[in-house]
Protein backbone atom coordinates (compact mmCIF):
# COMPACT_ATOMS: atom_id res chain seq x y z
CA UNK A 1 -18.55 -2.05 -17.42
CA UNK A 2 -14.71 -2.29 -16.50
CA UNK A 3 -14.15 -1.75 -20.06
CA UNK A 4 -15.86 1.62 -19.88
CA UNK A 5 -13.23 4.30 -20.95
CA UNK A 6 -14.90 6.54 -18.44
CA UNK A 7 -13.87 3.99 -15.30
CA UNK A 8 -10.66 5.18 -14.97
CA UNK A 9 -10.69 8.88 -14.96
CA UNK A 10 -13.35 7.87 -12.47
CA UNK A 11 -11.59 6.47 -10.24
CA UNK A 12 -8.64 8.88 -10.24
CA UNK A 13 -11.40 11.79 -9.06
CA UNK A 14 -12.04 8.99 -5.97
CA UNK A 15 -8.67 8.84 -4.93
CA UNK A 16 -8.97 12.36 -4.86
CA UNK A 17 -11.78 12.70 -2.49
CA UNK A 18 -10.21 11.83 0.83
CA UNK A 19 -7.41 14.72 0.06
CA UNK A 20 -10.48 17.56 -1.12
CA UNK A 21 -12.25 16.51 2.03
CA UNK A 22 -9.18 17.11 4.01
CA UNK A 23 -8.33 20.39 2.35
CA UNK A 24 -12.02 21.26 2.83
CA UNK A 25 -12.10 20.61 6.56
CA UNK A 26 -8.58 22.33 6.95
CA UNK A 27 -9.82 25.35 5.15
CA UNK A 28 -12.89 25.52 7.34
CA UNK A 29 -11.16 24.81 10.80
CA UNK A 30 -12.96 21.38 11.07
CA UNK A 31 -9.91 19.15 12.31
CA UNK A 32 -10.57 19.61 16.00
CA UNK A 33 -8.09 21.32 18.31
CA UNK A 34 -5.16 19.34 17.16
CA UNK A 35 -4.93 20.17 13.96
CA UNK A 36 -1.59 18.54 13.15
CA UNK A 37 -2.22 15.37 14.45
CA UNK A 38 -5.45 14.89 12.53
CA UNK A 39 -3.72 15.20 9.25
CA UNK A 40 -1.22 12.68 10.24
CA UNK A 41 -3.60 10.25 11.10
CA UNK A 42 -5.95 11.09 7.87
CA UNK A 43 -3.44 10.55 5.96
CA UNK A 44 -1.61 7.55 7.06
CA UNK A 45 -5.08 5.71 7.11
CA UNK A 46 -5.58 6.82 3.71
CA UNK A 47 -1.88 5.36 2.70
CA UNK A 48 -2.77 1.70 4.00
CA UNK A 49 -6.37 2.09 2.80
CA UNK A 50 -5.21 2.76 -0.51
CA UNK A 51 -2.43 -0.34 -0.55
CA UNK A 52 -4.75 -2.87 0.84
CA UNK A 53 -7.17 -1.84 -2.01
CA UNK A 54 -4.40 -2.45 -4.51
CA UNK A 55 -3.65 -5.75 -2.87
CA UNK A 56 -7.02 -6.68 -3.16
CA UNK A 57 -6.92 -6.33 -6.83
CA UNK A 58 -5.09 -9.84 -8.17
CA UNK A 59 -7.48 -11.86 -5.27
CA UNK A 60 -10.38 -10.30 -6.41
CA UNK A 61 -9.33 -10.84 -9.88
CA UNK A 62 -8.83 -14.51 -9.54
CA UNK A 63 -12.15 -15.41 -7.94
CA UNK A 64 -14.29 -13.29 -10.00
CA UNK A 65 -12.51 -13.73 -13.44
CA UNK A 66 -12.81 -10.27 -14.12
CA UNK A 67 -9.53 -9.85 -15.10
CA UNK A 68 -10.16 -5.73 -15.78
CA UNK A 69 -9.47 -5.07 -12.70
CA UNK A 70 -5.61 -5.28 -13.21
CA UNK A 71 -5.77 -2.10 -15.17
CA UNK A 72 -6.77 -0.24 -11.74
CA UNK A 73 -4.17 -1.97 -9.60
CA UNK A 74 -1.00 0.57 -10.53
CA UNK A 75 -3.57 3.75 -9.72
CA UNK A 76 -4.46 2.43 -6.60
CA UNK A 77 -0.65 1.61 -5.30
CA UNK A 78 0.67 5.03 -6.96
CA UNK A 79 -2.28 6.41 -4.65
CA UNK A 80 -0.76 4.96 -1.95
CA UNK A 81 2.66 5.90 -2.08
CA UNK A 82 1.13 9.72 -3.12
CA UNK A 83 -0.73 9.59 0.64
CA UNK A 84 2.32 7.87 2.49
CA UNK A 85 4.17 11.11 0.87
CA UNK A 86 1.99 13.10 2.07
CA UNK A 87 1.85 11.52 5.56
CA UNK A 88 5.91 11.76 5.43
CA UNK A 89 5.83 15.38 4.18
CA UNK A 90 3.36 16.24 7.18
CA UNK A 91 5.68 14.73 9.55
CA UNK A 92 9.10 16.48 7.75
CA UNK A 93 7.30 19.42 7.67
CA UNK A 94 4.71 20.50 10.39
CA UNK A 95 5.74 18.46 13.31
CA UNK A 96 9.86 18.80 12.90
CA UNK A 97 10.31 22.08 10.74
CA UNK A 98 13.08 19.76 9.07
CA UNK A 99 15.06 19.82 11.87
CA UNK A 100 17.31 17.29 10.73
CA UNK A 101 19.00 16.06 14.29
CA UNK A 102 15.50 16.16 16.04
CA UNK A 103 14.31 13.96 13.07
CA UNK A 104 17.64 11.34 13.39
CA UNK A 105 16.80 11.30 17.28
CA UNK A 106 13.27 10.20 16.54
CA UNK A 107 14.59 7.50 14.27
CA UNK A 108 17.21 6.13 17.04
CA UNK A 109 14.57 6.33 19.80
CA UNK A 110 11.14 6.30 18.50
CA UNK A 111 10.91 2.77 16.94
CA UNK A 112 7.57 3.56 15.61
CA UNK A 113 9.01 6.09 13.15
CA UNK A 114 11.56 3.77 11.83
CA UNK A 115 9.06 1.41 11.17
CA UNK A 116 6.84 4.11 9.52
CA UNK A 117 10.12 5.03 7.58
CA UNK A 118 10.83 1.46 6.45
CA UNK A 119 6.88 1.28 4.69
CA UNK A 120 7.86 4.26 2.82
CA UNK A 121 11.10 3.11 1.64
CA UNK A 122 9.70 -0.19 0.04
CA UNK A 123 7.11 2.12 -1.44
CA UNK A 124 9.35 4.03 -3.17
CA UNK A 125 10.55 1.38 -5.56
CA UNK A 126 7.76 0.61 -6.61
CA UNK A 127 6.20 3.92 -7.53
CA UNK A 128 9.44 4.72 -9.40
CA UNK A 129 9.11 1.16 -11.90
CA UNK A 130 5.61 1.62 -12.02
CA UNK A 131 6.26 2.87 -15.67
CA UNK A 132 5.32 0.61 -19.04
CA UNK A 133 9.26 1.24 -19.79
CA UNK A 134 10.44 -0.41 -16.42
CA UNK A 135 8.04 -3.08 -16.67
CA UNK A 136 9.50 -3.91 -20.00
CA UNK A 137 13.21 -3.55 -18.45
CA UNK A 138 12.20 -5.30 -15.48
CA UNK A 139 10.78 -8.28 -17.32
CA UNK A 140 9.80 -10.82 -14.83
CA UNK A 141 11.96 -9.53 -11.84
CA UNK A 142 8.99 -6.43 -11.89
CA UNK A 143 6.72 -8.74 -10.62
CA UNK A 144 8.89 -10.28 -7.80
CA UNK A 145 10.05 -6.48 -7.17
CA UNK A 146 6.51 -5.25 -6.51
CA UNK A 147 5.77 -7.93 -4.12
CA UNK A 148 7.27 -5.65 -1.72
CA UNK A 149 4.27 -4.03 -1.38
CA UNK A 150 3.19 -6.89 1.27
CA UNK A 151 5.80 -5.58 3.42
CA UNK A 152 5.15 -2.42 3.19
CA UNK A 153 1.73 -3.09 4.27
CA UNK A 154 3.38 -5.05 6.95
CA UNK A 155 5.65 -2.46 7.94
CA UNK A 156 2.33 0.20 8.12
CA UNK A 157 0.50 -1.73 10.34
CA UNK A 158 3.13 -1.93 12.48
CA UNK A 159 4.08 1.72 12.37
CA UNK A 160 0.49 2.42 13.14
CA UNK A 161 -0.07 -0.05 16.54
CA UNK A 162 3.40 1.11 17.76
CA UNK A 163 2.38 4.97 18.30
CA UNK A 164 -0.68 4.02 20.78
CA UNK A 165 -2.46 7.22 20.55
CA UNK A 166 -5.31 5.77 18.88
CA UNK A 167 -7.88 2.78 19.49
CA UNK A 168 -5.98 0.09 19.00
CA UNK A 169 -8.76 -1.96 16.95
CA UNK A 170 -7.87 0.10 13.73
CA UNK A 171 -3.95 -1.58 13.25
CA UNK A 172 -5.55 -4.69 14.51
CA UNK A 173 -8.17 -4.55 11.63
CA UNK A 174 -6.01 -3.45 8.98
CA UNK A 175 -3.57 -5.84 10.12
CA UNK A 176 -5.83 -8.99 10.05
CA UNK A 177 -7.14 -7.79 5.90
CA UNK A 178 -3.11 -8.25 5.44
CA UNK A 179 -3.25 -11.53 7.39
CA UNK A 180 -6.26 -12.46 4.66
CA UNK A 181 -4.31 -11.41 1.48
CA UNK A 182 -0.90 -12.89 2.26
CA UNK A 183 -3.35 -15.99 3.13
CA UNK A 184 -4.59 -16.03 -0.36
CA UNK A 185 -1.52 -15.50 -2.40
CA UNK A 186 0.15 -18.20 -0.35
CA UNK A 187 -3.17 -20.52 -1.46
CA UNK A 188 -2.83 -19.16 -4.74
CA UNK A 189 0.65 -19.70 -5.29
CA UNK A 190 0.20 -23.42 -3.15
CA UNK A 191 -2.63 -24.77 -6.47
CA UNK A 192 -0.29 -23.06 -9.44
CA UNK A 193 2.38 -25.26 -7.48
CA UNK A 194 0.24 -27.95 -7.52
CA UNK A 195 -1.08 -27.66 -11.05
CA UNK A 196 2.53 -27.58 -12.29
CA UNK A 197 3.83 -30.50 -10.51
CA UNK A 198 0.49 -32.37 -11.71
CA UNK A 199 0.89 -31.56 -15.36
CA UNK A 200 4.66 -32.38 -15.61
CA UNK A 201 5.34 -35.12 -18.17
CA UNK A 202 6.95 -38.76 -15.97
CA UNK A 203 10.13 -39.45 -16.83
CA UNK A 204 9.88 -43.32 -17.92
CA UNK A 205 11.90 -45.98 -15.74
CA UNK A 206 15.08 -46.97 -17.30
CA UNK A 207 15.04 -50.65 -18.04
């Protein structure tokens, strides 16, 4: 099925859905009497939603063999630095008018925003290698470069429990599906150790 041709346009148009349904809603003056603040929140769920689902790719991967599922991983994280763009434009745009000094106060005071600043930053990396010609520049250091996506994620949840305005169960959930996937690379990484170390030839005692 993952083979499908038709899989990946498909999921593109689902990635899609969450930003129709929030044009939709905007368009028909469904977002509730703070409008602004709605959108932010949409869409920075949306941008950790859409990381931890491209985390979740090389775990799931590994313990169902279905080793497809790579091909979806660099949609998904593009995905999420698109919605984290969009959650920084919103921000930039609506709520500060790009009033720079008002924005640079917010950074110096605010240490939620800094935080939220920092999960965009190490985003931005990666969605600019995420190209077949900078993985083939890259070589192996892509791989170790796009492992900053875990701190990103970090970084998110972070941003997200430090503003307070909403229940706090929802950075406390998304931060505990981090806690799991850092879990399982570390276990991951722990049995390729241990394979390695098993498999190496003994040197043979001098006499």
């Amino acid at each position: 099925m993952l083979r499908h041709r038709a899989v990946k346009p498909l999921l593109f148009l689902l990635c899609l859905v969450p930003l129709a349904l929030l044009v939709y809603r905007w368009e028909t003056n469904q977002l509730g009497f703070n409008r602004a603040e709605t959108v932010a929140r949409f869409t920075g769920d949306w941008t950790l939603r859409m990381l931890l689902f491209s985390l979740t790719i090389t775990p799931l991967r590994r313990i169902t063999g279905w080793n497809d599922l790579i091909r979806f991983r660099r949609m998904l994280g593009l995905f999420a630095f698109f919605y984290g763009t969009l959650h920084l434009f919103h921000y930039l745009w609506m709520d500060k008018a790009w009033f720079w000094p008002e924005i640079w106060d917010d950074l110096k005071v605010r240490r939620f925003f800094s935080m939220g600043w920092t999960a965009w930053f190490l985003m931005l990396p990666l969605a600019a290698t995420s190209t077949m010609a900078a993985i083939r520049a890259l070589g192996k250091r892509w791989q170790l470069l796009h492992r900053l996506a875990y701190g990103s994620a970090i970084a998110g949840v972070v941003h997200f429990y430090w503003q307070g305005k909403a229940a706090l169960w929802d950075p406390i959930l998304y931060g505990m599906v981090v806690f799991v996937l850092l879990a399982l690379r570390l276990w991951f990484a722990r049995k390729k150790l241990l394979a390695f170390f098993s498999h190496r030839p003994k040197v043979a005692a001098s006499s």
